[in-house]
C-alpha atoms as a PDB file:
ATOM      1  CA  UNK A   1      94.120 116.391  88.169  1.00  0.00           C
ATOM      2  CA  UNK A   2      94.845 112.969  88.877  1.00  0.00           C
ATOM      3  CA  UNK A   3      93.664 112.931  92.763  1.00  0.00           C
ATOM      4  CA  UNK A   4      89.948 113.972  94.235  1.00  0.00           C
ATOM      5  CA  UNK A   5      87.931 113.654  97.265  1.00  0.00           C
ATOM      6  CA  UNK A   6      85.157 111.410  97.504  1.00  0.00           C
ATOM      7  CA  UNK A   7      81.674 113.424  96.448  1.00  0.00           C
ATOM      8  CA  UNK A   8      83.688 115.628  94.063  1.00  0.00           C
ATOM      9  CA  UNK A   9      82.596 115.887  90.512  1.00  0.00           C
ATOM     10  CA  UNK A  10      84.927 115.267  87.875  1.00  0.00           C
ATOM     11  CA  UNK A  11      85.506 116.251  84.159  1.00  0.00           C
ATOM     12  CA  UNK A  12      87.943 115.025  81.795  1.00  0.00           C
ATOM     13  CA  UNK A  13      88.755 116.223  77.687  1.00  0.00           C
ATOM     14  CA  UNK A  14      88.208 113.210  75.655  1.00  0.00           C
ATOM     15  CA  UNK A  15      90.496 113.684  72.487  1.00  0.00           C
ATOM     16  CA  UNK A  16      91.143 111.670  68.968  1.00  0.00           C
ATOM     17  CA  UNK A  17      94.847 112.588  68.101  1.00  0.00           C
ATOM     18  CA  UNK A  18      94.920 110.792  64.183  1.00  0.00           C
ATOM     19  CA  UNK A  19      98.224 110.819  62.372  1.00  0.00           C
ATOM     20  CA  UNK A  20      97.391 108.818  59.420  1.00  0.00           C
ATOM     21  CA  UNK A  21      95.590 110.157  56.602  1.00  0.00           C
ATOM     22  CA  UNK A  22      92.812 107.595  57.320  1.00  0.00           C
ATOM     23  CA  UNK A  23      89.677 108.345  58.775  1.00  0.00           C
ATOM     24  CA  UNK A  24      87.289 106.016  59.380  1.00  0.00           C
ATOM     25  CA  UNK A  25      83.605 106.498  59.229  1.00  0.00           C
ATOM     26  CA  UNK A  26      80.835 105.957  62.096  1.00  0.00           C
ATOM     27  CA  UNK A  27      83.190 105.540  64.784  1.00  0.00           C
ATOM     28  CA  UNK A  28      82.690 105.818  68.192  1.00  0.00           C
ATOM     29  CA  UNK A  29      83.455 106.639  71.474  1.00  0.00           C
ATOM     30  CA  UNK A  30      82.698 104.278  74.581  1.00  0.00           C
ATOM     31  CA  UNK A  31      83.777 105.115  78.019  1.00  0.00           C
ATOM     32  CA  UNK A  32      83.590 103.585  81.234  1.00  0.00           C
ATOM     33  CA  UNK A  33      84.071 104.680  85.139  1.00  0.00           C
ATOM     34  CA  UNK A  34      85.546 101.954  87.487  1.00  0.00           C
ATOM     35  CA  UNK A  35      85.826 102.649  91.315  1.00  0.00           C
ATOM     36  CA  UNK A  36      87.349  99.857  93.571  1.00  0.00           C
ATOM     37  CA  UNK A  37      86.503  97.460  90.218  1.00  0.00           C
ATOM     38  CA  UNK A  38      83.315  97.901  90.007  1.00  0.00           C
ATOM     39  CA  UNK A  39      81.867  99.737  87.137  1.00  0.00           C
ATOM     40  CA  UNK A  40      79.764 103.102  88.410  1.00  0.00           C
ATOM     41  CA  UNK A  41      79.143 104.567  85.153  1.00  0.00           C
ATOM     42  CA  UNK A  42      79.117 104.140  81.075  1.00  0.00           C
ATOM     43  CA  UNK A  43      78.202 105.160  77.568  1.00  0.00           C
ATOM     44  CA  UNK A  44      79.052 106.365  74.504  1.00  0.00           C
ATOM     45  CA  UNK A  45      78.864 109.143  71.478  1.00  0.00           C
ATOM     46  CA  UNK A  46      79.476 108.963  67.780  1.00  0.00           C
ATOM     47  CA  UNK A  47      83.287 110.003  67.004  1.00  0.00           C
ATOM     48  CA  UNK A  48      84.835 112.449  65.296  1.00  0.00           C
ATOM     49  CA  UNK A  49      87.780 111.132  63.804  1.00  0.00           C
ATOM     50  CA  UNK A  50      90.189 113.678  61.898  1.00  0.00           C
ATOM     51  CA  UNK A  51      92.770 112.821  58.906  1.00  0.00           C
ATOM     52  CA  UNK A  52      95.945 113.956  60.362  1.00  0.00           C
ATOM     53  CA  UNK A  53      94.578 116.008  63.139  1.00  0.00           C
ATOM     54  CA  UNK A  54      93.696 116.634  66.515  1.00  0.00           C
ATOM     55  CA  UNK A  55      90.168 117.130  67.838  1.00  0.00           C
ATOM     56  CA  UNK A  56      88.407 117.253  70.979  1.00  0.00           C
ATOM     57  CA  UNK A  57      85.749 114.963  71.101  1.00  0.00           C
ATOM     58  CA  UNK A  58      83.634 116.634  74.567  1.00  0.00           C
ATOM     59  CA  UNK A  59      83.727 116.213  78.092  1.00  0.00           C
ATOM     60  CA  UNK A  60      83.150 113.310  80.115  1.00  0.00           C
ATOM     61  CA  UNK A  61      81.387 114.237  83.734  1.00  0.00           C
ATOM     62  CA  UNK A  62      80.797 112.340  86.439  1.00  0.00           C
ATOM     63  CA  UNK A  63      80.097 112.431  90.319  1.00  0.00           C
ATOM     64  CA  UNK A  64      82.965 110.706  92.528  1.00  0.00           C
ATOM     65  CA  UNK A  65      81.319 108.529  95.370  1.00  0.00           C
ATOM     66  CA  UNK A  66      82.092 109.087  98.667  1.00  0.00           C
ATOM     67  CA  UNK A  67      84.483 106.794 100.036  1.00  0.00           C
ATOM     68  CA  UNK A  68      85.632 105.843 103.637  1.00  0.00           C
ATOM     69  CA  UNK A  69      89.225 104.618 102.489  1.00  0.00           C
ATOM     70  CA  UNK A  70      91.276 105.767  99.751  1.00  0.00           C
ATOM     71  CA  UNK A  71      90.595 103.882  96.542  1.00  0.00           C
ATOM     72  CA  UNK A  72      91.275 103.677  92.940  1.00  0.00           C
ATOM     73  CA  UNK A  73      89.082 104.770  90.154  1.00  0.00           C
ATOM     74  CA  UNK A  74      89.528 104.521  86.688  1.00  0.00           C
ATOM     75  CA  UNK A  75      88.474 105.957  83.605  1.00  0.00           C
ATOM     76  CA  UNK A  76      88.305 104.037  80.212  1.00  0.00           C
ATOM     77  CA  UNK A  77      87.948 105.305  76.637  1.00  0.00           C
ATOM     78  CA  UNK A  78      88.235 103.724  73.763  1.00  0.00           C
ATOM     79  CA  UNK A  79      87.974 104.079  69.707  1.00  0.00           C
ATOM     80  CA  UNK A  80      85.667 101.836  68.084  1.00  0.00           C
ATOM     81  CA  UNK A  81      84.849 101.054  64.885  1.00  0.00           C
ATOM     82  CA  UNK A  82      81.540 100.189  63.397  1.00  0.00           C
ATOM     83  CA  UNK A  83      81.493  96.733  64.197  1.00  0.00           C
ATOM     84  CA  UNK A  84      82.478  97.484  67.811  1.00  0.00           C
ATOM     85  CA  UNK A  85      85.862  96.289  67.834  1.00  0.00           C
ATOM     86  CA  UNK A  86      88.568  98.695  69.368  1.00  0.00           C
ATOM     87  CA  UNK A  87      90.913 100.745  66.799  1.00  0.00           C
ATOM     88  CA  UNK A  88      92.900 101.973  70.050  1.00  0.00           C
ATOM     89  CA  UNK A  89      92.179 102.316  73.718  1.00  0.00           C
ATOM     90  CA  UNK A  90      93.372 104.317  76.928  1.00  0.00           C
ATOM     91  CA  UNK A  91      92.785 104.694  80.650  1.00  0.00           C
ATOM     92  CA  UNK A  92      93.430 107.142  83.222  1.00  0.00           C
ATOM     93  CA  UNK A  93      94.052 105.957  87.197  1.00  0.00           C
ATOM     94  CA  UNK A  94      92.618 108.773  89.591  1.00  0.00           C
ATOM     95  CA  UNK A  95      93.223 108.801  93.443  1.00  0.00           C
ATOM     96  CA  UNK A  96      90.192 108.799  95.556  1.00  0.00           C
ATOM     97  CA  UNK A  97      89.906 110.088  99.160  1.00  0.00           C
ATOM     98  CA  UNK A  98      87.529 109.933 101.601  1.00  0.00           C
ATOM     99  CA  UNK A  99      86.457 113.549 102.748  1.00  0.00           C
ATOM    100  CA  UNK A 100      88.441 115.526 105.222  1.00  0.00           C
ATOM    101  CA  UNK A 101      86.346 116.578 108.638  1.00  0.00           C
ATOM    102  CA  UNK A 102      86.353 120.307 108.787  1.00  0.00           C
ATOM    103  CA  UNK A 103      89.250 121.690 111.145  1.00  0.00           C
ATOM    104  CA  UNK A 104      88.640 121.734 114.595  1.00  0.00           C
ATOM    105  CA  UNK A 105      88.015 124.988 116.162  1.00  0.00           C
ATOM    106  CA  UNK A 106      90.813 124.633 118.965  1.00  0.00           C
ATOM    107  CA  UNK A 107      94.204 125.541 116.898  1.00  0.00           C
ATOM    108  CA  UNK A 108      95.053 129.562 117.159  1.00  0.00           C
ATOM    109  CA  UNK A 109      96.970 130.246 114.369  1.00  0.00           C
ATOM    110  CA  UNK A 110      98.853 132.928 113.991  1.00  0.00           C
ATOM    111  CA  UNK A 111     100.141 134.735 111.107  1.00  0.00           C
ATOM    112  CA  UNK A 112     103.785 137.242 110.408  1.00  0.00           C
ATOM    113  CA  UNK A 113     102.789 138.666 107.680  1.00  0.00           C
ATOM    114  CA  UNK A 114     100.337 140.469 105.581  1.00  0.00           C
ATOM    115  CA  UNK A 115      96.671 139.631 105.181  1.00  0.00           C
ATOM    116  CA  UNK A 116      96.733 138.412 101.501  1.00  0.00           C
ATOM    117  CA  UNK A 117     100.502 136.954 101.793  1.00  0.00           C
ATOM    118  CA  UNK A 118     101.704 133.134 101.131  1.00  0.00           C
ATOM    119  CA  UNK A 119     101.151 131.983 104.871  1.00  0.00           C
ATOM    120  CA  UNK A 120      97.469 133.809 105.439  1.00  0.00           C
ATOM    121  CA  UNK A 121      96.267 131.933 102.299  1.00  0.00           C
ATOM    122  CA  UNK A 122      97.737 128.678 103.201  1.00  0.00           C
ATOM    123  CA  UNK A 123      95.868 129.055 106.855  1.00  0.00           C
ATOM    124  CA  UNK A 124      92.559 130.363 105.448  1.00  0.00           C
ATOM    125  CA  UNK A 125      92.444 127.209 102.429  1.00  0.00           C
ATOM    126  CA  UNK A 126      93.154 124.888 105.553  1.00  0.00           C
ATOM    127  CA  UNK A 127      89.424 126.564 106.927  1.00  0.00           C
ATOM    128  CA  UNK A 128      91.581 128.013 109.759  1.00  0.00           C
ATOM    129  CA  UNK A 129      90.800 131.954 110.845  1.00  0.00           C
ATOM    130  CA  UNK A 130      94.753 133.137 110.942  1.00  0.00           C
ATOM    131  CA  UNK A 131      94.912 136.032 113.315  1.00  0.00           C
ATOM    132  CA  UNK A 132      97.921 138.451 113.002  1.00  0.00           C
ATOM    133  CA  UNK A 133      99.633 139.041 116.411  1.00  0.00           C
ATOM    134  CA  UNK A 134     101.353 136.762 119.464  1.00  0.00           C
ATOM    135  CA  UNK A 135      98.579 137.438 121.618  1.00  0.00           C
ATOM    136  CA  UNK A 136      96.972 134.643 123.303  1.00  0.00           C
ATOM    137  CA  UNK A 137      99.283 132.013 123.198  1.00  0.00           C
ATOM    138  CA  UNK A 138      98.724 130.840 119.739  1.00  0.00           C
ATOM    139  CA  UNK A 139     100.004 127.035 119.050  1.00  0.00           C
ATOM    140  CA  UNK A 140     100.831 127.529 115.639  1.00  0.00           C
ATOM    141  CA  UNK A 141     102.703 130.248 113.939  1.00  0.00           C
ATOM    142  CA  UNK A 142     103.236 130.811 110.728  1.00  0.00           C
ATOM    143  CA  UNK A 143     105.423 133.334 108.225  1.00  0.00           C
ATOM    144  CA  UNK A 144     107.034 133.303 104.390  1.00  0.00           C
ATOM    145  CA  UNK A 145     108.422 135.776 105.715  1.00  0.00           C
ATOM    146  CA  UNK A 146     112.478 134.635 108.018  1.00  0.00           C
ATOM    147  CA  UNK A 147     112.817 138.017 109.039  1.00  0.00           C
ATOM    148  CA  UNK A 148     109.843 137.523 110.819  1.00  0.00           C
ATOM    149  CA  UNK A 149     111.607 134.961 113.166  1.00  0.00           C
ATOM    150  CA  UNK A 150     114.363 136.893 113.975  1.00  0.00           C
ATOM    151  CA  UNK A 151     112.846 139.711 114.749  1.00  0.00           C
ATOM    152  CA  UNK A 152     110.250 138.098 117.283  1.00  0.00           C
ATOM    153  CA  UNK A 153     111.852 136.723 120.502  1.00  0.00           C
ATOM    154  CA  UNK A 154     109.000 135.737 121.228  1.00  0.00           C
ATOM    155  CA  UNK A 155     108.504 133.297 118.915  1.00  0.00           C
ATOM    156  CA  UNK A 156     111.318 131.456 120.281  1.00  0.00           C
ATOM    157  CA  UNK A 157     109.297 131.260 124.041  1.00  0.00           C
ATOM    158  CA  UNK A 158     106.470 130.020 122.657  1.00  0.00           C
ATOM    159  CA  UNK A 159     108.671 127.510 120.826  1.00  0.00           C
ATOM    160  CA  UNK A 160     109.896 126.878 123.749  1.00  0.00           C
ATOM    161  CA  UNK A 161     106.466 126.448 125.554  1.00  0.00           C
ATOM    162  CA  UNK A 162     105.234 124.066 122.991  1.00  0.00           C
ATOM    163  CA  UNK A 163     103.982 125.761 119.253  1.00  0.00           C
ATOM    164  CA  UNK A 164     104.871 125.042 116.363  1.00  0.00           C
ATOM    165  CA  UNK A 165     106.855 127.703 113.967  1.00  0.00           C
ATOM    166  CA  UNK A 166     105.963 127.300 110.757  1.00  0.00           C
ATOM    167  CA  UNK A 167     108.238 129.062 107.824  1.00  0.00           C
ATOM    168  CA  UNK A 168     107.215 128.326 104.231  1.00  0.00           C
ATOM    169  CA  UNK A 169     108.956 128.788 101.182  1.00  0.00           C
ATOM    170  CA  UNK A 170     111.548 131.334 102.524  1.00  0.00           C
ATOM    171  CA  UNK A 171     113.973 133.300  99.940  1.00  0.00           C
ATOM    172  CA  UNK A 172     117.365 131.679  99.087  1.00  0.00           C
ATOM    173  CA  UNK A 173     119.951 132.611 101.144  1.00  0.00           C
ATOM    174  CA  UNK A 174     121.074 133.045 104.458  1.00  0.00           C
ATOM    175  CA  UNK A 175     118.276 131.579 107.224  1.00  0.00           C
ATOM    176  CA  UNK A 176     120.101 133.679 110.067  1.00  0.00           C
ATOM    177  CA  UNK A 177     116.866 133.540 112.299  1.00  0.00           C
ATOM    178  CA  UNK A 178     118.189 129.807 112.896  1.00  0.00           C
ATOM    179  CA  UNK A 179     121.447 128.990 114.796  1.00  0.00           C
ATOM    180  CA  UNK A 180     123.222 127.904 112.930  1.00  0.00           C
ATOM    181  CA  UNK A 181     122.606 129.775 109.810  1.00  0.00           C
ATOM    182  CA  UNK A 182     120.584 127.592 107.470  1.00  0.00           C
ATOM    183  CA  UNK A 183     121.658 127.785 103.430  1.00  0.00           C
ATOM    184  CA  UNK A 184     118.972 127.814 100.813  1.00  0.00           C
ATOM    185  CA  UNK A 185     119.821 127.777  97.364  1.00  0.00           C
ATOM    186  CA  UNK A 186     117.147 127.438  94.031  1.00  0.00           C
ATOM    187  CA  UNK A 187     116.858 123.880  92.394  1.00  0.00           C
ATOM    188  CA  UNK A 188     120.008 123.097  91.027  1.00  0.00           C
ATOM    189  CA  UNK A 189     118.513 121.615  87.536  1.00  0.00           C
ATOM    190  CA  UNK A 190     115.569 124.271  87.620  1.00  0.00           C
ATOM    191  CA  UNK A 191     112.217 124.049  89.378  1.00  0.00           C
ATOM    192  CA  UNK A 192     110.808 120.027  89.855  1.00  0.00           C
ATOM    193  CA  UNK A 193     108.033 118.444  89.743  1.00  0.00           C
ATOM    194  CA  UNK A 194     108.346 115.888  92.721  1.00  0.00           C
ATOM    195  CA  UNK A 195     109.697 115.716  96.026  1.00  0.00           C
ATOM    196  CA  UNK A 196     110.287 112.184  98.357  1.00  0.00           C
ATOM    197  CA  UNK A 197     108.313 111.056 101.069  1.00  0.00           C
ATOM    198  CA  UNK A 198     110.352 107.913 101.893  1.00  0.00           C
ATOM    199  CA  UNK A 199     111.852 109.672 105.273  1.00  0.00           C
ATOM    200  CA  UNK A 200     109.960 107.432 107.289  1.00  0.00           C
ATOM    201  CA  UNK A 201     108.752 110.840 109.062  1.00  0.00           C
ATOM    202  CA  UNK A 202     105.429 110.712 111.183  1.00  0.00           C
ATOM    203  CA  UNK A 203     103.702 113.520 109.171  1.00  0.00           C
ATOM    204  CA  UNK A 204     104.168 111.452 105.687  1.00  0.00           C
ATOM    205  CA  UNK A 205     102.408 108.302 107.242  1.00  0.00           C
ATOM    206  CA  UNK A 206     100.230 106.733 104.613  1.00  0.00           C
ATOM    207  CA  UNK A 207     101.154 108.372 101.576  1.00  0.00           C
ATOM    208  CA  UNK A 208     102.447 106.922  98.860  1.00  0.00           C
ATOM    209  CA  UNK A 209     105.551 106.357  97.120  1.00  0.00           C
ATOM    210  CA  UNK A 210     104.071 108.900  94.066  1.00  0.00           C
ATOM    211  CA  UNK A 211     101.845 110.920  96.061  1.00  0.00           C
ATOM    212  CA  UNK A 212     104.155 114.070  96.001  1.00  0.00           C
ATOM    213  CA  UNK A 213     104.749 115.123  92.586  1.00  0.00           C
ATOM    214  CA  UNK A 214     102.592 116.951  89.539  1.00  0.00           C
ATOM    215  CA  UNK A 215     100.558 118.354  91.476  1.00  0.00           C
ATOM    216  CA  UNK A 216      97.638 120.699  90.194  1.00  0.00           C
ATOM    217  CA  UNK A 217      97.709 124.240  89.993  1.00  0.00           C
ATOM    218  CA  UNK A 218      94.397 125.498  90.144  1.00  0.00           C
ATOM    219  CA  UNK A 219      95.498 128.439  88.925  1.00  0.00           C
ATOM    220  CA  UNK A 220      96.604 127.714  86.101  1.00  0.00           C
ATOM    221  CA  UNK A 221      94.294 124.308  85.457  1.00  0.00           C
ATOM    222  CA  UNK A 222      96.893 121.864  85.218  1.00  0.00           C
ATOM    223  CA  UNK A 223     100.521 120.698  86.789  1.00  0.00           C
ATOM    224  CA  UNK A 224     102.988 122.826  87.355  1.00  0.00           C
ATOM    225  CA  UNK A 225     106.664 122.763  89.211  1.00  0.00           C
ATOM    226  CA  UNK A 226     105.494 122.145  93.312  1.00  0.00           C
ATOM    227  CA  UNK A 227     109.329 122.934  94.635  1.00  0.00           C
ATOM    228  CA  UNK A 228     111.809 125.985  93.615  1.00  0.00           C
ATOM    229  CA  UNK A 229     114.291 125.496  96.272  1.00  0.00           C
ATOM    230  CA  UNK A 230     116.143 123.274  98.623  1.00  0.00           C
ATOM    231  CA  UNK A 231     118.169 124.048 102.101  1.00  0.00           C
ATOM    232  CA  UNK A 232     120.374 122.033 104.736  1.00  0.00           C
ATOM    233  CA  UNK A 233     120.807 122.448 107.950  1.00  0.00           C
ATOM    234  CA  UNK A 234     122.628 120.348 111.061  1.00  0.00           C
ATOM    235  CA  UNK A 235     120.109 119.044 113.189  1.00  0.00           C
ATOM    236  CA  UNK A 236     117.418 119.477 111.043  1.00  0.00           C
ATOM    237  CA  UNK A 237     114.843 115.804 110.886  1.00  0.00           C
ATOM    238  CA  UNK A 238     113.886 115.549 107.171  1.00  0.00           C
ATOM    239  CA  UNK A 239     110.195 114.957 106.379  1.00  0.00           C
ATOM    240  CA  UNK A 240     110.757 115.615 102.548  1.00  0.00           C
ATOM    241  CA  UNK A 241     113.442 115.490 100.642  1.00  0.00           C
ATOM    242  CA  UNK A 242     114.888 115.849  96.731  1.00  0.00           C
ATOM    243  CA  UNK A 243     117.644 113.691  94.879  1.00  0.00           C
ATOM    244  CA  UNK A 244     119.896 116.853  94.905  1.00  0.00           C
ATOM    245  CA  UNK A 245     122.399 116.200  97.634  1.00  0.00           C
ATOM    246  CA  UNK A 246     124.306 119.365  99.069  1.00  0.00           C
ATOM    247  CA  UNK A 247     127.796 120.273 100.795  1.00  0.00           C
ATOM    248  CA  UNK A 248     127.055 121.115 104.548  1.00  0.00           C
ATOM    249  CA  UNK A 249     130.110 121.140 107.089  1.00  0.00           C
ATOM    250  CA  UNK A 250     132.097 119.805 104.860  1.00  0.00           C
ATOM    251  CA  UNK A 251     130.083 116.718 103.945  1.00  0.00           C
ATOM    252  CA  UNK A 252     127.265 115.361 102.003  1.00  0.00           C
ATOM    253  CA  UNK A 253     123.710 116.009 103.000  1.00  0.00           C
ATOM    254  CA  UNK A 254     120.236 115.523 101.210  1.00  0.00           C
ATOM    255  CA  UNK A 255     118.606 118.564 100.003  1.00  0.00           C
ATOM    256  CA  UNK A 256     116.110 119.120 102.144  1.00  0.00           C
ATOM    257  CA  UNK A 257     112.753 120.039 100.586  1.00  0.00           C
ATOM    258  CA  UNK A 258     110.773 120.025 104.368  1.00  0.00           C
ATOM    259  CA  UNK A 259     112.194 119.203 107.596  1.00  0.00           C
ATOM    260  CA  UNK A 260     111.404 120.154 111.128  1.00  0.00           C
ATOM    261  CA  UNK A 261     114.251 120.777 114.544  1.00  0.00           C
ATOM    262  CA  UNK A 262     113.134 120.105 117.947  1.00  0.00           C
ATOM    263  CA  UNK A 263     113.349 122.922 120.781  1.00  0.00           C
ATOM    264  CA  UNK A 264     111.963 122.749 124.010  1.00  0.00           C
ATOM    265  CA  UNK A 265     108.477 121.369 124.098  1.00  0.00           C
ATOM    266  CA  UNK A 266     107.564 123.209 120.593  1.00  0.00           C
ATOM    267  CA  UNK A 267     109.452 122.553 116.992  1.00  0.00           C
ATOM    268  CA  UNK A 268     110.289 124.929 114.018  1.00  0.00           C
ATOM    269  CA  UNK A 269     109.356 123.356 110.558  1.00  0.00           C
ATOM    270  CA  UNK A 270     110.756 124.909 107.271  1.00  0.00           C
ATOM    271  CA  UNK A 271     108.571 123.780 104.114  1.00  0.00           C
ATOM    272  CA  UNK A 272     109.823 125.030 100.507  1.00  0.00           C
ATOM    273  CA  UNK A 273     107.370 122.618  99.143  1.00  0.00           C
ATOM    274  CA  UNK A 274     104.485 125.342  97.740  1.00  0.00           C
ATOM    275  CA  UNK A 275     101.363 124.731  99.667  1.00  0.00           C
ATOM    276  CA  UNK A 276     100.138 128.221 100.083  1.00  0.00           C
ATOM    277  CA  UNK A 277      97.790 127.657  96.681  1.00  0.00           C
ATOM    278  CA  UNK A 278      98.279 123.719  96.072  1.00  0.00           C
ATOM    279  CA  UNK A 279      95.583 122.838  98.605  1.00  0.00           C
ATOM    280  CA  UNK A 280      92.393 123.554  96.446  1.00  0.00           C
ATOM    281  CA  UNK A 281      92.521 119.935  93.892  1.00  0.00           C
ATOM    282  CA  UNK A 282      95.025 118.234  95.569  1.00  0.00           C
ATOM    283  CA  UNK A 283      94.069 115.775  98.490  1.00  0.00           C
ATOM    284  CA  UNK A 284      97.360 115.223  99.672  1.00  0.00           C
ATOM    285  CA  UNK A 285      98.825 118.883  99.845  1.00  0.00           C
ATOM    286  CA  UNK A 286      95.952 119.364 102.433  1.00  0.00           C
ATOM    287  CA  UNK A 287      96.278 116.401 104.281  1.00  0.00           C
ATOM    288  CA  UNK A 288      99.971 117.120 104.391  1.00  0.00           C
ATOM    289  CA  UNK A 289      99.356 120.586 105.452  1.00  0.00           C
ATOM    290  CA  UNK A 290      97.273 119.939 108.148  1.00  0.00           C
ATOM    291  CA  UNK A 291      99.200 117.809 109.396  1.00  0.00           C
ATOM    292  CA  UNK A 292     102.395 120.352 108.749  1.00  0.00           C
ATOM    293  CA  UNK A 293     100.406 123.127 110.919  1.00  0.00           C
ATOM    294  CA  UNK A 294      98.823 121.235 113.039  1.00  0.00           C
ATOM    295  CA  UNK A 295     100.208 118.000 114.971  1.00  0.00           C
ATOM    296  CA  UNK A 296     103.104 118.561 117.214  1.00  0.00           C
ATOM    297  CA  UNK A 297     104.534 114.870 117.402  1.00  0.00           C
ATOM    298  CA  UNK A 298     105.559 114.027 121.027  1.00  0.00           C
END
C-alpha cells in the first residue's frame, strides 16, 4: 500500500537483498518515520546480512497520525555498518489522508442485482445499506449488471426526476440499454494498472496527477490491474480516461475508462474502473466512489 488514512496503523517488510559474496558483520538496521518533515518515530535492530541472498529482516509498525489535510509521510531504512556509516539506503513516500466522516444517512441506494454481487459490495464498503427494489424514490441506483437498465423503464423516470444511474464494470460488448448503443471492448494491451484523472471533471477535484494507478488489492495483499476494459460513446463527459484512443463514428475518441451523460435533472455514469473491492486500503477509490454514487453536479 502506498496510501492510508490518518489513525491507521501501518506495517512494512524490511528486506537485505545482497548480491555479492560479502557479508559484513554487526550490521544494522536504522529506520526512521517522517510525516509533514518532522520525524514521529525511530530505531533500530542488528542486521542480518546474507552472502548472495535475500532475507527478510522483520516488520516495521507504526501508528499513522491523524491528519486534517492530506500529507506526506515517509519511511527511511538504511544499512549500516559498524561504525555507523551507511552501506546503502532507501525510502518509501506514503499518502496520508485525513479520515472520511461516515456517510450520511439521507442517500437511498438502490441495488439491480443480487445481494453478494459487484454493485451490493461496492454500496455496503461505502457504509451505505443498498436496498434491492425502485420503491421509494431512491437517488442513486446502481447495477454490474446493463440488462438491468434496459429492462427497467423506470430507471429512466427517475433519471429523469433527478438520480443518478450508476453501471459498473459492465461486460464487453454491446451497451444497448443506452441510445445510442455504447461499445466496450477489453484493454487493448491487456489489463492496466492506471487510469487519468486530468479531465478536469468535478468528481476528480483534488486528486493528483498519480493518484489513480497500483492500487491495492486487499485481496490479494498487494497491487493488482484496477481497469480490464474501456468503452466510447457520443455524448458521453469523460471523468477518467486511458491512453488507448478508439474509432467511434468514424473518428478518434479517448477510451473512456469512467464518464457520465446528462438526462433530465438525473445523469447515468458508467465506471469500468474496479471499485466494487478497491475501497478497503485505498483512500482515493473511496473518496472517488463516494463521490461517483453520491453527488449529482448541478
Amino acid at each position: 500500500r502506498f496510501a492510508y488514512f490518518g489513525g491507521e496503523a501501518v506495517e512494512l517488510e524490511a528486506w537485505i537483498c545482497n548480491d555479492t559474496h560479502a557479508a559484513p558483520k554487526g550490521a544494522r538496521l536504522a529506520y526512521r518515520f517522517e510525516v509533514g518533515g518532522r520525524v514521529v518515530a525511530g530505531g533500530d535492530a542488528p542486521a542480518r546480512v546474507p552472502a548472495c541472498a535475500s532475507e527478510c529482516q522483520g516488520r516495521i509498525r507504526f501508528l499513522l497520525p491523524r491528519v486534517t489535510s492530506r500529507s506526506e509521510a515517509v519511511v527511511r531504512l538504511a544499512l549500516l555498518d559498524t561504525r555507523g556509516r551507511a552501506i546503502h539506503d532507501t525510502a518509501v513516500a506514503l499518502s496520508v489522508f485525513p479520515a472520511l466522516p461516515a456517510c450520511p444517512p439521507g442517500p437511498r441506494v438502490a441495488v439491480l442485482g443480487s445481494h453478494g454481487g459487484k454493485a451490493a459490495r461496492l454500496v455496503r464498503a461505502l457504509g451505505l445499506r443498498p436496498v434491492f427494489n425502485l420503491t421509494g424514490r431512491p437517488t442513486t441506483v446502481v447495477s454490474e449488471d446493463p440488462r438491468a437498465f434496459s429492462a427497467a423503464a423506470r430507471v429512466r423516470r427517475l433519471v429523469r426526476d433527478g438520480a443518478i444511474a450508476v453501471l459498473i464494470e459492465p461486460p464487453a460488448g454491446k451497451l444497448t440499454c443506452f441510445t445510442p448503443p455504447i461499445g466496450v471492448k477489453d484493454c487493448g494491451m491487456g489489463s492496466v494498472q492506471f487510469v487519468s484523472r486530468a479531465t478536469g471533471h468535478p468528481l476528480v477535484r483534488g486528486f493528483q496527477p498519480f493518484d489513480f494507478r497500483f492500487w491495492y488489492n486487499a485481496g490479494l495483499e498487494r497491487a493488482s490491474p484496477l481497469l480490464d476494459r474501456t468503452f466510447v460513446g457520443d455524448g458521453w463527459t469523460p471523468i477518467l480516461t486511458t491512453g488507448d484512443v478508439e474509432w467511434n463514428v468514424n473518428r478518434e475518441q479517448p477510451a473512456l475508462a469512467c464518464a457520465e451523460k446528462r438526462e433530465g435533472r438525473g445523469v447515468w455514469r458508467i465506471c469500468n474502473v474496479q471499485l466494487a473491492d478497491r475501497v478497503a486500503g485505498n483512500p482515493v477509490a473511496e473518496i472517488f466512489a463516494r463521490r461517483l454514487l453520491l453527488e449529482r453536479l448541478s
